[in-house]
C-alpha atoms as a PDB file:
ATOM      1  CA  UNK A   1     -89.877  60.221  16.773  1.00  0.00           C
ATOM      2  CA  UNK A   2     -92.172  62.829  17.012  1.00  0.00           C
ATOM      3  CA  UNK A   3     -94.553  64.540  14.085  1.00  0.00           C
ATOM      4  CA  UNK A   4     -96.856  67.335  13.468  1.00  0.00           C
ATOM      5  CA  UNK A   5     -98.668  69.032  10.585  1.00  0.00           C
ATOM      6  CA  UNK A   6     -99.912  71.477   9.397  1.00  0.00           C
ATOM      7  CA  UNK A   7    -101.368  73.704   6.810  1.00  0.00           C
ATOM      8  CA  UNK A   8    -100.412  77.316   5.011  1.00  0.00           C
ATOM      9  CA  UNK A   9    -102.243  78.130   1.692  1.00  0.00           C
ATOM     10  CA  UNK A  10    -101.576  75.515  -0.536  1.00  0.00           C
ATOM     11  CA  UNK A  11     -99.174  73.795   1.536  1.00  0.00           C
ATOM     12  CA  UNK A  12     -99.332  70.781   4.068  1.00  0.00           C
ATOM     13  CA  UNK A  13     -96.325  70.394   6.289  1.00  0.00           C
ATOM     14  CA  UNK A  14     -94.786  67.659   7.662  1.00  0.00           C
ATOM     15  CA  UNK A  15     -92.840  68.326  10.374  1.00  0.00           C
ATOM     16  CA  UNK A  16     -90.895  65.703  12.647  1.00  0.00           C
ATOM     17  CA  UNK A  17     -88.532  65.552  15.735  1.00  0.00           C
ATOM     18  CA  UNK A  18     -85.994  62.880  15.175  1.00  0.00           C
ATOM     19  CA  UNK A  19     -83.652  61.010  18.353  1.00  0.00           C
ATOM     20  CA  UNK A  20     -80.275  62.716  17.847  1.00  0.00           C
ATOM     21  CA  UNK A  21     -77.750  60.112  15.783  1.00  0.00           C
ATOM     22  CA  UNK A  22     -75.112  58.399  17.444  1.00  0.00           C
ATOM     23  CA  UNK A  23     -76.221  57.853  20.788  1.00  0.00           C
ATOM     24  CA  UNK A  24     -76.507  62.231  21.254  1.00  0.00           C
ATOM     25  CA  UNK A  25     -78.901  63.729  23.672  1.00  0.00           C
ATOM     26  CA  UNK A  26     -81.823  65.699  22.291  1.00  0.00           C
ATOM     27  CA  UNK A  27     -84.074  66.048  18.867  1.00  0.00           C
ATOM     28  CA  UNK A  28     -82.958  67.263  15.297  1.00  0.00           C
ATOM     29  CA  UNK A  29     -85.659  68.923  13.011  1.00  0.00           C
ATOM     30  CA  UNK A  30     -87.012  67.730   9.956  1.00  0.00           C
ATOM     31  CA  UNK A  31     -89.563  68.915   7.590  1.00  0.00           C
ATOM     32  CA  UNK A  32     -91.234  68.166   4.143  1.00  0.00           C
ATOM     33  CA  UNK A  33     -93.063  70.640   2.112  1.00  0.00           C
ATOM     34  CA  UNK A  34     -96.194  69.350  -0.570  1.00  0.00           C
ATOM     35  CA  UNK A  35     -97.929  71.551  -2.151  1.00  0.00           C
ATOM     36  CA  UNK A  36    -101.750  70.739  -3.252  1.00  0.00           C
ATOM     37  CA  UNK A  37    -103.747  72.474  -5.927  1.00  0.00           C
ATOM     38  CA  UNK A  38    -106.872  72.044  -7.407  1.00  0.00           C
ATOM     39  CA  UNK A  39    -107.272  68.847  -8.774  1.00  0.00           C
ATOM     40  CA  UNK A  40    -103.389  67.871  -8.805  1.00  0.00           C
ATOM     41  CA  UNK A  41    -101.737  65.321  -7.491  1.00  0.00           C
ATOM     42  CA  UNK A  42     -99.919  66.564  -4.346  1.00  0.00           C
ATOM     43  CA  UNK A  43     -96.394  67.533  -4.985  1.00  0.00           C
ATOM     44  CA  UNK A  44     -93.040  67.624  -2.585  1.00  0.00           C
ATOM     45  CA  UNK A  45     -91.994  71.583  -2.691  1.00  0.00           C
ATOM     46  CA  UNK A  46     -89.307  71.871  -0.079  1.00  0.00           C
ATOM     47  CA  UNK A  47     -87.305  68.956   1.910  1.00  0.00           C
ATOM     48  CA  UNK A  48     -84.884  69.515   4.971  1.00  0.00           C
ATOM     49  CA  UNK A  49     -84.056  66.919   6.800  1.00  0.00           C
ATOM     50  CA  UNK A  50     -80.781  68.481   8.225  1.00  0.00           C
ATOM     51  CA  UNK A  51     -82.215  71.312   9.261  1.00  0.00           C
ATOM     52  CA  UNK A  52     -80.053  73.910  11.032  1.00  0.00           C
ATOM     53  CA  UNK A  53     -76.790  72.855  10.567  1.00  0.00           C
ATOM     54  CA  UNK A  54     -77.880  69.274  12.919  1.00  0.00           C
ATOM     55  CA  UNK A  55     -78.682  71.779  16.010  1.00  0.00           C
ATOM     56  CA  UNK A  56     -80.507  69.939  18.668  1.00  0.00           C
ATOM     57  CA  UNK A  57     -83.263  70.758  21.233  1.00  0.00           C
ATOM     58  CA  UNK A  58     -83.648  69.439  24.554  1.00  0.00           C
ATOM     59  CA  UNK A  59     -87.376  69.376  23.796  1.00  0.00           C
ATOM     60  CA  UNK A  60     -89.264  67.576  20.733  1.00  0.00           C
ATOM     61  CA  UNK A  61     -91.711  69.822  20.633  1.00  0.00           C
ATOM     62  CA  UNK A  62     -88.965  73.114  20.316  1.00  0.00           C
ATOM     63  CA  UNK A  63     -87.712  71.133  17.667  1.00  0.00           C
ATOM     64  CA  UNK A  64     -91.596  70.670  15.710  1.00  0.00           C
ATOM     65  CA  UNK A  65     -91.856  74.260  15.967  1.00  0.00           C
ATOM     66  CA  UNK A  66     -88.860  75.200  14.880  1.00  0.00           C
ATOM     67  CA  UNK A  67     -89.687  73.278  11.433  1.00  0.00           C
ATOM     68  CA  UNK A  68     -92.657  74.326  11.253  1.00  0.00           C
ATOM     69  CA  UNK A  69     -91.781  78.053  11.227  1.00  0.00           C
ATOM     70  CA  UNK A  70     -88.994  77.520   9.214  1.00  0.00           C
ATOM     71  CA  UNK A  71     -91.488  75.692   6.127  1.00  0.00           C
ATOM     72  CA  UNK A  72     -93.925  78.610   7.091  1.00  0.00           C
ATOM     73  CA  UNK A  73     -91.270  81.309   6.333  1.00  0.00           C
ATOM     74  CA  UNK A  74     -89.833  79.280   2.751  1.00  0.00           C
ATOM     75  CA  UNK A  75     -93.571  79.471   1.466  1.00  0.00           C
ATOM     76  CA  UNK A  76     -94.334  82.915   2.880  1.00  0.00           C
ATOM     77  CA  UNK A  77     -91.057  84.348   1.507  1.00  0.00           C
ATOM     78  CA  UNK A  78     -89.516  81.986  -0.665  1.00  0.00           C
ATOM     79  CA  UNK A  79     -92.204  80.336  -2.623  1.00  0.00           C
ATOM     80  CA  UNK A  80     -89.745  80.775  -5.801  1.00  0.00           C
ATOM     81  CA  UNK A  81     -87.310  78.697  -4.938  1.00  0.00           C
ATOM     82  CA  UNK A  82     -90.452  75.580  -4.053  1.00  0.00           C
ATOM     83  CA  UNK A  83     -90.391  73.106  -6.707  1.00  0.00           C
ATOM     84  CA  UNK A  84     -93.936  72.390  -8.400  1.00  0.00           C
END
């Protein structure tokens, strides 16, 4: 496994690159969303943990970047839909 984070506004996120199931080759992309706000207790937003319809990258580190763009675009454009 494989993990990076990282921070946009309010928002830390969590991304991984997880061993493909079942013996597969390559990484699937996870990421989890929490958003922090002045003296609040942090709070999950956003969770994928299948992201891209179980897609998988040759490369852990494609795969981080994917999820982190992809939480970077939900908060930039989506930050509706982010339970808090």
């Amino acid at each position: 496994m494989y993990f990076t984070e990282a921070t946009e506004g309010h928002y830390r996120i969590y991304a991984g690159a997880l061993e493909a199931a079942n013996g597969g080759a390559g990484y699937v992309a996870a990421v989890v969303v929490r958003r922090y706000g002045e003296g609040d207790m942090p709070q999950e937003a956003f969770r994928d943990t299948a992201m891209s319809g179980g897609h998988r990258w040759d490369d852990p580190n494609a795969a981080l970047q994917y999820a982190v763009a992809r939480a970077r675009e939900v908060i930039l454009t989506e930050a509706h839909l982010l339970v808090c």
